[in-house]
PDB file of N, CA and C in Angstrom:
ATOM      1  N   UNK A   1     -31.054   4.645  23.738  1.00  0.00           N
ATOM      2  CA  UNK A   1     -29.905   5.053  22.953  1.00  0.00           C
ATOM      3  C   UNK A   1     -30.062   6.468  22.411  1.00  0.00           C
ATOM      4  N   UNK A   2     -31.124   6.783  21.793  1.00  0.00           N
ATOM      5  CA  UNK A   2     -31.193   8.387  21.428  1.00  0.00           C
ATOM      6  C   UNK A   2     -31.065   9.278  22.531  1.00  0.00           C
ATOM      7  N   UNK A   3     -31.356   8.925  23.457  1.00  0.00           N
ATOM      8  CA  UNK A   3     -31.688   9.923  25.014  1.00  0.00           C
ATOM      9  C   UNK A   3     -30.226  10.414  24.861  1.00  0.00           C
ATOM     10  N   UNK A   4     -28.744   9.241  24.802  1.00  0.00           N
ATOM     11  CA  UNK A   4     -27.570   9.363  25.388  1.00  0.00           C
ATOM     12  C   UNK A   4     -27.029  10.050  23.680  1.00  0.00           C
ATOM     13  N   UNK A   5     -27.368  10.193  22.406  1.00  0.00           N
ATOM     14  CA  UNK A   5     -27.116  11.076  21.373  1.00  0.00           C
ATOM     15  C   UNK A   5     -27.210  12.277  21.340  1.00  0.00           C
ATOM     16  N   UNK A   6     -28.542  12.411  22.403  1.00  0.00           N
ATOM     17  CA  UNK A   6     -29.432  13.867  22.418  1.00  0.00           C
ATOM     18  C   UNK A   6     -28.689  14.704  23.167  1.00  0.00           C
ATOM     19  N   UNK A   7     -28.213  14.312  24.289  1.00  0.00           N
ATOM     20  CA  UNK A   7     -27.023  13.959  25.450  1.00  0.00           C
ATOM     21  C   UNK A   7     -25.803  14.744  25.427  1.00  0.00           C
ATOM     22  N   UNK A   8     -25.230  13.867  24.179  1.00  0.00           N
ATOM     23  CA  UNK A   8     -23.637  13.877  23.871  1.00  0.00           C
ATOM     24  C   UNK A   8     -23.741  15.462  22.877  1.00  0.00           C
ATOM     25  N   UNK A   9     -25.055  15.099  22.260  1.00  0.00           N
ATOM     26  CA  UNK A   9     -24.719  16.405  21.082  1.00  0.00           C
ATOM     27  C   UNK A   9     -24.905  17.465  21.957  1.00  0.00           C
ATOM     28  N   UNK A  10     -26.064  17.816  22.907  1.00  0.00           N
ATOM     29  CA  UNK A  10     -25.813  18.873  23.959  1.00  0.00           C
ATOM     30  C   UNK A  10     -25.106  19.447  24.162  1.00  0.00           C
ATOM     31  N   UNK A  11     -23.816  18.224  25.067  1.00  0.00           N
ATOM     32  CA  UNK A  11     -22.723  18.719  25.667  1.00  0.00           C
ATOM     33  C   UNK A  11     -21.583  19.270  24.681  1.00  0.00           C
ATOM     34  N   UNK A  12     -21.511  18.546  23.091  1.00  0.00           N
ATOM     35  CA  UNK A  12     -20.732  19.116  22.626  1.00  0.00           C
ATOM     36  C   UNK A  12     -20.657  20.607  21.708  1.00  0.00           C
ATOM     37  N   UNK A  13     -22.676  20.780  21.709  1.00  0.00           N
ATOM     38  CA  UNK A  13     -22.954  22.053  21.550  1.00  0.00           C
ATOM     39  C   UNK A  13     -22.376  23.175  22.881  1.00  0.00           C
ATOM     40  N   UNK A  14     -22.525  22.477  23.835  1.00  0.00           N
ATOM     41  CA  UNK A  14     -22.383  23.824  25.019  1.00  0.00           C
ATOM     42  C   UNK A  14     -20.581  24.305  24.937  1.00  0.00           C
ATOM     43  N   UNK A  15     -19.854  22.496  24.780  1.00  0.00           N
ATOM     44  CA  UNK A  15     -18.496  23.064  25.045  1.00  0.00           C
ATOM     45  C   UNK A  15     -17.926  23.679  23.823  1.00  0.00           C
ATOM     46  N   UNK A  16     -19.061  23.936  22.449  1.00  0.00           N
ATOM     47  CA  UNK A  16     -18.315  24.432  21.021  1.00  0.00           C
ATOM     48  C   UNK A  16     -18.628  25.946  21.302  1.00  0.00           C
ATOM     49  N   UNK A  17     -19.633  26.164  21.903  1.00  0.00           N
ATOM     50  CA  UNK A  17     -19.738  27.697  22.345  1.00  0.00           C
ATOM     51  C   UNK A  17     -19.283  28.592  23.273  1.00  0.00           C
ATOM     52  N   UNK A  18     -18.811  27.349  24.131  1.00  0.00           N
ATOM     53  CA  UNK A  18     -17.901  27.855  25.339  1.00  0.00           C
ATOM     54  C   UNK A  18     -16.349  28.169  24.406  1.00  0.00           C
ATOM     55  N   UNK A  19     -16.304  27.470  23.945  1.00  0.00           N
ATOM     56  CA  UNK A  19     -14.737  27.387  23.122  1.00  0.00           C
ATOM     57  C   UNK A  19     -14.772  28.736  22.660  1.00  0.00           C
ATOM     58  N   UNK A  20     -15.651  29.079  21.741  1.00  0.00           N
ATOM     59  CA  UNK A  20     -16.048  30.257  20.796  1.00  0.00           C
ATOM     60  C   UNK A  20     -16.625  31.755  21.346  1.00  0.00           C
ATOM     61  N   UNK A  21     -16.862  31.299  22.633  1.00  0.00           N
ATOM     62  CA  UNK A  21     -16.872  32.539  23.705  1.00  0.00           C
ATOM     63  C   UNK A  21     -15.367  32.886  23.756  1.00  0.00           C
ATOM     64  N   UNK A  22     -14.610  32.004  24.265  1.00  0.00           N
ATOM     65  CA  UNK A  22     -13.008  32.111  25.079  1.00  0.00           C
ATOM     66  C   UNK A  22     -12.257  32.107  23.894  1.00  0.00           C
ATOM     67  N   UNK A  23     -12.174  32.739  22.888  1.00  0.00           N
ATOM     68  CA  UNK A  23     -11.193  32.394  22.053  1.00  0.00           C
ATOM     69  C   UNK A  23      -9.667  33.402  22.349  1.00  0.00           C
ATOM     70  N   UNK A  24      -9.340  33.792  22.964  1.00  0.00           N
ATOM     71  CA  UNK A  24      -8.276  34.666  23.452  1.00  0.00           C
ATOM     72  C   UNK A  24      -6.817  33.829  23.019  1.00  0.00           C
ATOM     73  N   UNK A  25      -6.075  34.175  22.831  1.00  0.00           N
ATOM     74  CA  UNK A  25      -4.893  33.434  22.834  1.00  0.00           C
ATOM     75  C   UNK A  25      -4.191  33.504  24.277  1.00  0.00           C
ATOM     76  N   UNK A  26      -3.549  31.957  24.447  1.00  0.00           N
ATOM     77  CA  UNK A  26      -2.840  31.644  25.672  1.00  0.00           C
ATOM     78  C   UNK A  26      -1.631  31.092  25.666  1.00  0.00           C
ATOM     79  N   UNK A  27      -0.714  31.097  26.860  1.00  0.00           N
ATOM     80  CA  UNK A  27      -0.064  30.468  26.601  1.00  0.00           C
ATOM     81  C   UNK A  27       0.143  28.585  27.607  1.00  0.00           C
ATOM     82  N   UNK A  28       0.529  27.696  27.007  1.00  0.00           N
ATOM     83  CA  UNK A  28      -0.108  26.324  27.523  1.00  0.00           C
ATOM     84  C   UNK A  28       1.109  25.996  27.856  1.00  0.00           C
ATOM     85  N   UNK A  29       1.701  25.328  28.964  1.00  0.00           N
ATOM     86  CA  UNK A  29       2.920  24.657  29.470  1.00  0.00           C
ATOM     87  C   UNK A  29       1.743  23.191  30.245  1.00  0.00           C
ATOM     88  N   UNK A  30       2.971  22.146  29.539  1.00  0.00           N
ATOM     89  CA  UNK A  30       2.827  20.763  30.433  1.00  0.00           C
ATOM     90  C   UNK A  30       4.232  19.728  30.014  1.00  0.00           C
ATOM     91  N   UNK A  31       4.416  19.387  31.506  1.00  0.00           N
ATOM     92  CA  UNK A  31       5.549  18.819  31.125  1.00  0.00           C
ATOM     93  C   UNK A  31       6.539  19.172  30.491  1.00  0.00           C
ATOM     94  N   UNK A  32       6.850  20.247  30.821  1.00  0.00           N
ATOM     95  CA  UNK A  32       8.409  21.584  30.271  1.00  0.00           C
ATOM     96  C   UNK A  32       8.034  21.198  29.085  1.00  0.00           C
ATOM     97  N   UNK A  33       7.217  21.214  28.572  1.00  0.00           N
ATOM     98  CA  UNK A  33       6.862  22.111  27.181  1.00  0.00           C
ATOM     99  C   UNK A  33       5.882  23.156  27.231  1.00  0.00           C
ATOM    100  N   UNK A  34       6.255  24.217  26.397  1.00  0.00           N
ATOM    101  CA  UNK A  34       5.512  25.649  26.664  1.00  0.00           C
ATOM    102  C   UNK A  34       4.792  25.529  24.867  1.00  0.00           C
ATOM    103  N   UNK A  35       3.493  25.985  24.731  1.00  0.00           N
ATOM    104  CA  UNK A  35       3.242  26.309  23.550  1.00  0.00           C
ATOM    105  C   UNK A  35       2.322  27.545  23.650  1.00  0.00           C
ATOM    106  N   UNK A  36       3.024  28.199  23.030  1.00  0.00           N
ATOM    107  CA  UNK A  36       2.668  30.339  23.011  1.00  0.00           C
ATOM    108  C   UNK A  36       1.717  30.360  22.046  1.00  0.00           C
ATOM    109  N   UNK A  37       0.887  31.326  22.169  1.00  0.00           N
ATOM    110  CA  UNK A  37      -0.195  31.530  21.560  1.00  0.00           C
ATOM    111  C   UNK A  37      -0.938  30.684  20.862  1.00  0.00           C
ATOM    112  N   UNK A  38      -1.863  29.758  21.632  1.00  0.00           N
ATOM    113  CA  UNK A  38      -2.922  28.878  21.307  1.00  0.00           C
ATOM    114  C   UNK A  38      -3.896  29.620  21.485  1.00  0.00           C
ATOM    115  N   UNK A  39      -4.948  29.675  20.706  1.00  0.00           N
ATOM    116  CA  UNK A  39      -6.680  29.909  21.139  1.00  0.00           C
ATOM    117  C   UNK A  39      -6.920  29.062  22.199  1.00  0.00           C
ATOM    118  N   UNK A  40      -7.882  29.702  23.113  1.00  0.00           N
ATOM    119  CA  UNK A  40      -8.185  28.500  23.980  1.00  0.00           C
ATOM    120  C   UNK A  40      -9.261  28.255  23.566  1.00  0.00           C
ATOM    121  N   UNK A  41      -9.842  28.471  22.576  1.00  0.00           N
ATOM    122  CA  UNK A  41     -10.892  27.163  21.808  1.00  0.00           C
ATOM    123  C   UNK A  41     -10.137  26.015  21.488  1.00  0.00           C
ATOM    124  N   UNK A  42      -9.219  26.830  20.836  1.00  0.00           N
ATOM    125  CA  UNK A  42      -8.465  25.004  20.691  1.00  0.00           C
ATOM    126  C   UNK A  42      -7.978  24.205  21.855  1.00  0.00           C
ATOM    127  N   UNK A  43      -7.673  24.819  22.943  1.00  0.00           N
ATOM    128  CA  UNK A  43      -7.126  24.134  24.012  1.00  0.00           C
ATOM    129  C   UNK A  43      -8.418  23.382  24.982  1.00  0.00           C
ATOM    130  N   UNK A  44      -9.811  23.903  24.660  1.00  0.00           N
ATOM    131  CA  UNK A  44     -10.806  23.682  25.429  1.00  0.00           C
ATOM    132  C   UNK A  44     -11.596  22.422  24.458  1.00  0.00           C
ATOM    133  N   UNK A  45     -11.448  22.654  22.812  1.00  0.00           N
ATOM    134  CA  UNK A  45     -12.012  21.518  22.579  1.00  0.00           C
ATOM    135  C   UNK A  45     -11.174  20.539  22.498  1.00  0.00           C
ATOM    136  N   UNK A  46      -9.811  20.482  22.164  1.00  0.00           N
ATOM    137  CA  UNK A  46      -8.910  19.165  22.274  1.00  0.00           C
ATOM    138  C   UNK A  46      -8.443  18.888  23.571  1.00  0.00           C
ATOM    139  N   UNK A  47      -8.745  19.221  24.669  1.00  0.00           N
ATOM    140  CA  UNK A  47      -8.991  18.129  26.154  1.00  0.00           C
ATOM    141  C   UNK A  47     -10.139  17.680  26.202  1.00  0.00           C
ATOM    142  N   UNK A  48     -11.032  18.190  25.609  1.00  0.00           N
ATOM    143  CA  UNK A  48     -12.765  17.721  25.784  1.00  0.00           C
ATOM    144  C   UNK A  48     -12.675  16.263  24.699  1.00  0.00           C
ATOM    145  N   UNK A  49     -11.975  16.757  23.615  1.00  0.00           N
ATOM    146  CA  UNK A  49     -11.686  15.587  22.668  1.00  0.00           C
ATOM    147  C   UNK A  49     -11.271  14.445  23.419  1.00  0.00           C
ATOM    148  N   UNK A  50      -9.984  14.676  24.082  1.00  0.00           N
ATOM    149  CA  UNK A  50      -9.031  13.867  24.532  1.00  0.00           C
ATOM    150  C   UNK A  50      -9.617  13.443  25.635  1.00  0.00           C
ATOM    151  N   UNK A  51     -10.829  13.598  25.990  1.00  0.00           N
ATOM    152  CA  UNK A  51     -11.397  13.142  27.789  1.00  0.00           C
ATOM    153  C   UNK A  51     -12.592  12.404  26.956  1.00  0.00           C
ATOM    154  N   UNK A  52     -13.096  12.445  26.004  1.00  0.00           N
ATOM    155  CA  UNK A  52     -14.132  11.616  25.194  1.00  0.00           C
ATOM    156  C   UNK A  52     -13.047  10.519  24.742  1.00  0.00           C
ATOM    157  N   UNK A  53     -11.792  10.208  24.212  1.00  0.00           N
ATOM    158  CA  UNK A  53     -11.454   9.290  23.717  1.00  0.00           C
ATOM    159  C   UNK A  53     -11.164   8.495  24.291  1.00  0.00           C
ATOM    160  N   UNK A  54      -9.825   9.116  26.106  1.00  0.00           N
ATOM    161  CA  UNK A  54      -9.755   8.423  26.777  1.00  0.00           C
ATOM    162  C   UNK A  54     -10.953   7.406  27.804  1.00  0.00           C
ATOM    163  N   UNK A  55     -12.261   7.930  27.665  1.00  0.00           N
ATOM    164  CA  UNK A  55     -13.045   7.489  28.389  1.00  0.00           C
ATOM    165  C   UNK A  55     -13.832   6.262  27.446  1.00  0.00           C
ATOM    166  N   UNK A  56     -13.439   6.677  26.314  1.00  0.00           N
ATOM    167  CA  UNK A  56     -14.143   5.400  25.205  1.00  0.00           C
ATOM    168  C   UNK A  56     -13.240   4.582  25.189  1.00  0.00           C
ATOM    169  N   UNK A  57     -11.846   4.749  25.313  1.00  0.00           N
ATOM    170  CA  UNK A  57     -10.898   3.748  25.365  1.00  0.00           C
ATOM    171  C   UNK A  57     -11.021   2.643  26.410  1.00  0.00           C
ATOM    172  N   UNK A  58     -11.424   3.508  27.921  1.00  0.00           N
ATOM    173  CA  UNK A  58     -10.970   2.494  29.057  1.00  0.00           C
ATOM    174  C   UNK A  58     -12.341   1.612  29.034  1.00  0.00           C
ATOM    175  N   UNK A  59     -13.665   2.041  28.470  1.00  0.00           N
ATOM    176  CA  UNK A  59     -14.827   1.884  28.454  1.00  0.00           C
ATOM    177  C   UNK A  59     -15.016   0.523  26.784  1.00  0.00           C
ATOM    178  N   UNK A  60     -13.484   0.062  26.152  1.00  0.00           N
ATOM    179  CA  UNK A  60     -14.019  -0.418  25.017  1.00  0.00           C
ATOM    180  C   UNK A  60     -13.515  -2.014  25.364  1.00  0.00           C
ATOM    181  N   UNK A  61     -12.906  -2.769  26.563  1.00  0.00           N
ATOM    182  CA  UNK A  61     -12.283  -3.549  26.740  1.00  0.00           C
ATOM    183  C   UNK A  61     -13.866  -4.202  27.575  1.00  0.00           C
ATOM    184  N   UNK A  62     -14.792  -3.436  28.406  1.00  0.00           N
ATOM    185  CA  UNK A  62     -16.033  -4.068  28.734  1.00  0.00           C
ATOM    186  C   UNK A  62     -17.057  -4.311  27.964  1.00  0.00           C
ATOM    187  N   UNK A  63     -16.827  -3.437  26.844  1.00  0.00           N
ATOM    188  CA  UNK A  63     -17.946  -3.193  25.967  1.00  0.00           C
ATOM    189  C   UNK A  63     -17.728  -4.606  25.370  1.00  0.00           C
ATOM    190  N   UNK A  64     -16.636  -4.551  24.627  1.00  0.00           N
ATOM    191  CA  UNK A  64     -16.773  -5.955  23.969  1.00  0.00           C
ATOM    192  C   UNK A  64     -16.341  -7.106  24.364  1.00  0.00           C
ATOM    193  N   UNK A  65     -16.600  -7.184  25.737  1.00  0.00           N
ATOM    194  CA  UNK A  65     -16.771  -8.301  26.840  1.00  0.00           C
ATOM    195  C   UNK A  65     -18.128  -8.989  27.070  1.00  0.00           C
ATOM    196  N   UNK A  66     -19.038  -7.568  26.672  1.00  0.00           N
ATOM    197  CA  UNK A  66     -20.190  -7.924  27.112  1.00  0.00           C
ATOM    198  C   UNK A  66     -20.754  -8.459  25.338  1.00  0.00           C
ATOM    199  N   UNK A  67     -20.382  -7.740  24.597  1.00  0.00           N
ATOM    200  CA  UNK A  67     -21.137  -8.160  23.410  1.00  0.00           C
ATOM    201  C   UNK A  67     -20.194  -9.616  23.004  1.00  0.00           C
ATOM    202  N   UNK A  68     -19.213  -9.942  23.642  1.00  0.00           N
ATOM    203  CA  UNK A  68     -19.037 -11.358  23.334  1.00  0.00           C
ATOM    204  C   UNK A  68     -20.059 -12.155  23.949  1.00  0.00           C
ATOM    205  N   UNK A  69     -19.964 -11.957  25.176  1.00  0.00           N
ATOM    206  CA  UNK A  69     -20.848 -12.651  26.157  1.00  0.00           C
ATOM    207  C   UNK A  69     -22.369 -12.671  25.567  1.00  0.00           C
ATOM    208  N   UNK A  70     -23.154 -11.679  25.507  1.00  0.00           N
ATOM    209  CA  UNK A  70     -24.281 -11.694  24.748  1.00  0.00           C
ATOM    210  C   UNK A  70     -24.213 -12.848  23.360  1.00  0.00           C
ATOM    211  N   UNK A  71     -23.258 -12.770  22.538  1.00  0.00           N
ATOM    212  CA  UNK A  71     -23.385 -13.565  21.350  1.00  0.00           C
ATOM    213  C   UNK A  71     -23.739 -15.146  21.939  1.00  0.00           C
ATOM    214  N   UNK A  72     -22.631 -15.542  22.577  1.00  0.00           N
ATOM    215  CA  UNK A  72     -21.995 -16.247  23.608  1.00  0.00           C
ATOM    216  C   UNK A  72     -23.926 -17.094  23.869  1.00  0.00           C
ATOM    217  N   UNK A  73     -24.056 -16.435  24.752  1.00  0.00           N
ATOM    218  CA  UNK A  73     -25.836 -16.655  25.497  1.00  0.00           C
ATOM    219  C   UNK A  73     -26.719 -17.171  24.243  1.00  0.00           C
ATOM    220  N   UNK A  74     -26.915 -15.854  23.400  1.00  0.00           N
ATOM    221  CA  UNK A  74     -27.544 -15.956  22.217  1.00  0.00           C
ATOM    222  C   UNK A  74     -27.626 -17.663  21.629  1.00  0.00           C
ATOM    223  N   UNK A  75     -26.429 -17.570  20.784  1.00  0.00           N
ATOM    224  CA  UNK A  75     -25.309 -19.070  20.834  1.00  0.00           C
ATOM    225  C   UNK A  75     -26.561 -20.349  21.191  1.00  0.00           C
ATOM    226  N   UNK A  76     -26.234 -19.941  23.014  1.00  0.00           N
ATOM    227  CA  UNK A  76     -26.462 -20.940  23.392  1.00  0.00           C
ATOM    228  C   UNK A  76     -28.148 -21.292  23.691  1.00  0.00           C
ATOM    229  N   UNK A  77     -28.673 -19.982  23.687  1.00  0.00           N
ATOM    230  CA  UNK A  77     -30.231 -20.089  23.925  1.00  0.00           C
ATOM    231  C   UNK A  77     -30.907 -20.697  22.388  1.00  0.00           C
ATOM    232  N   UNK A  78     -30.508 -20.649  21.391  1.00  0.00           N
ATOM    233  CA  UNK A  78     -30.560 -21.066  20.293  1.00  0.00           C
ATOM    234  C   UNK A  78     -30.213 -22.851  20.052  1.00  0.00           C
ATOM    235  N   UNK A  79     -29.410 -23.152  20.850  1.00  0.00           N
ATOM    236  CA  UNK A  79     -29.120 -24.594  21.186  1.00  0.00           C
ATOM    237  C   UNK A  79     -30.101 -24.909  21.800  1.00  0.00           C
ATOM    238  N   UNK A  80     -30.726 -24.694  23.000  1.00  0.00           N
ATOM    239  CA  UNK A  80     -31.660 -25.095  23.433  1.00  0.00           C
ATOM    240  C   UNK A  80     -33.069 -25.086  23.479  1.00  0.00           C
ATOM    241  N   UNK A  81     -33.692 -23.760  22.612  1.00  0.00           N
ATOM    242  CA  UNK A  81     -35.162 -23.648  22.103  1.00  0.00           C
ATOM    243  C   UNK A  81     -35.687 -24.496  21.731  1.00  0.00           C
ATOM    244  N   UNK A  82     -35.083 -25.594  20.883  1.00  0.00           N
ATOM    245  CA  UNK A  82     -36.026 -26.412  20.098  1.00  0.00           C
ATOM    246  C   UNK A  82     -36.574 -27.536  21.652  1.00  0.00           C
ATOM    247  N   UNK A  83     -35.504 -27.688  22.583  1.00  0.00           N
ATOM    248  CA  UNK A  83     -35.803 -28.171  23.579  1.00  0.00           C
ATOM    249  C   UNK A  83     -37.085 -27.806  25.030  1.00  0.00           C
ATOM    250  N   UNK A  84     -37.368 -26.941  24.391  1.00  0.00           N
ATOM    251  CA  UNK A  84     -37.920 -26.077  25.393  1.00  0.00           C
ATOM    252  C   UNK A  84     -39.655 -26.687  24.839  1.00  0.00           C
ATOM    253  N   UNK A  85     -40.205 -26.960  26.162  1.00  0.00           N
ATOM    254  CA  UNK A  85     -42.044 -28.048  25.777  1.00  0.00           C
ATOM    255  C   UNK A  85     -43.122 -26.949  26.220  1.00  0.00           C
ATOM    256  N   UNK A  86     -43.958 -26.942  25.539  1.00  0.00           N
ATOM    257  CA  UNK A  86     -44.975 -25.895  26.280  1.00  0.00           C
ATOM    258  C   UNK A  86     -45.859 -26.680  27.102  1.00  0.00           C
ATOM    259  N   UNK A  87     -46.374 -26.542  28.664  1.00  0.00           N
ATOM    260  CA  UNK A  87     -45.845 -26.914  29.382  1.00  0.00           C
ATOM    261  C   UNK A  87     -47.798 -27.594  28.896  1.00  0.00           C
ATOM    262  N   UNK A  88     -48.870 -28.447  29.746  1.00  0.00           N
ATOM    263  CA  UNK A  88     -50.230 -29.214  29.162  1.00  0.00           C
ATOM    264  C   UNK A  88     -50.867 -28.302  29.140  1.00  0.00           C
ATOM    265  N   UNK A  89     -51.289 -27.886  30.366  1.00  0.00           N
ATOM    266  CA  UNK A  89     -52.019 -26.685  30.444  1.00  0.00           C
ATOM    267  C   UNK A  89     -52.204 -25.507  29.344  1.00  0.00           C
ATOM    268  N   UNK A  90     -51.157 -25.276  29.023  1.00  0.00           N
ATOM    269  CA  UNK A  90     -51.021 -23.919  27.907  1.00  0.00           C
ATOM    270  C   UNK A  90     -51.862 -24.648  26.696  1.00  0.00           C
ATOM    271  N   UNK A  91     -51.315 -26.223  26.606  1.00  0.00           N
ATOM    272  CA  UNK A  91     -51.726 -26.341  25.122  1.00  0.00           C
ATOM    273  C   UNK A  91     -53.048 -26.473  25.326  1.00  0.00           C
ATOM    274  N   UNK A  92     -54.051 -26.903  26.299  1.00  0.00           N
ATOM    275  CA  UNK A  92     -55.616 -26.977  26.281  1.00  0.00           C
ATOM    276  C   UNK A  92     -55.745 -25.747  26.144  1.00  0.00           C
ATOM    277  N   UNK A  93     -55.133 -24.377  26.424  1.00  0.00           N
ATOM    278  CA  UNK A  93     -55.743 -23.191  26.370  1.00  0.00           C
ATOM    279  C   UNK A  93     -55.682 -22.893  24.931  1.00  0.00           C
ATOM    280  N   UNK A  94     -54.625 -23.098  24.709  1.00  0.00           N
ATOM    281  CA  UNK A  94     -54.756 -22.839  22.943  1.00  0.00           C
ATOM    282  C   UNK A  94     -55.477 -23.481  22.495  1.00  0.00           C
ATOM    283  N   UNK A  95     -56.354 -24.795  22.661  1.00  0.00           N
ATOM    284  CA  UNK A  95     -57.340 -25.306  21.734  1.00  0.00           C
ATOM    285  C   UNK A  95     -58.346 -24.558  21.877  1.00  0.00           C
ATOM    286  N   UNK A  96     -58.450 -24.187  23.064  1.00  0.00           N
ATOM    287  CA  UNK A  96     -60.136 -23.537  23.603  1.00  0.00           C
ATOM    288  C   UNK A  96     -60.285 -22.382  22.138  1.00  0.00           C
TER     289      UNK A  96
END
């Protein structure tokens, strides 16, 4: 988990300096709308924004698929521990 923090902060160091290199004003058209004089820092970190959210979005319907499922297991491995025998062998070794 830190590896993918160490990671993320990287990338959002490289694209805050890239932003802050390019700061020029532009002009942005999408979808017959025109918006005149933006920084393209701002235009470079709010798609970078908007490509981190959309990707956490499509990425949050498995996520907590799996952490149901995990509980789910958990749950059930907990039902069955007390059932679980250590098997003869083991226990003569533990007397030794």
């Amino acid at each position: 988990m830190p590896i993918k923090l160490v990671f993320f902060s990287v990338l959002a160091l490289v694209v805050a300096l890239f932003a802050l290199e390019n700061s020029t004003l532009v002009a942005v058209r999408f979808l017959g709308f025109t918006f005149a004089e933006v920084p393209l820092a701002a235009v470079i970190i709010g798609l970078f924004t908007l490509g981190i959210t959309v990707g956490v979005l499509f990425s949050l319907p498995k996520i907590l698929f799996c952490r149901g499922r995990i509980r789910d297991l958990e749950r059930e491995l907990a039902q069955h521990a007390p059932q679980v025998l250590v098997p003869p062998a083991e226990q003569q070794k533990d007397a030794k």
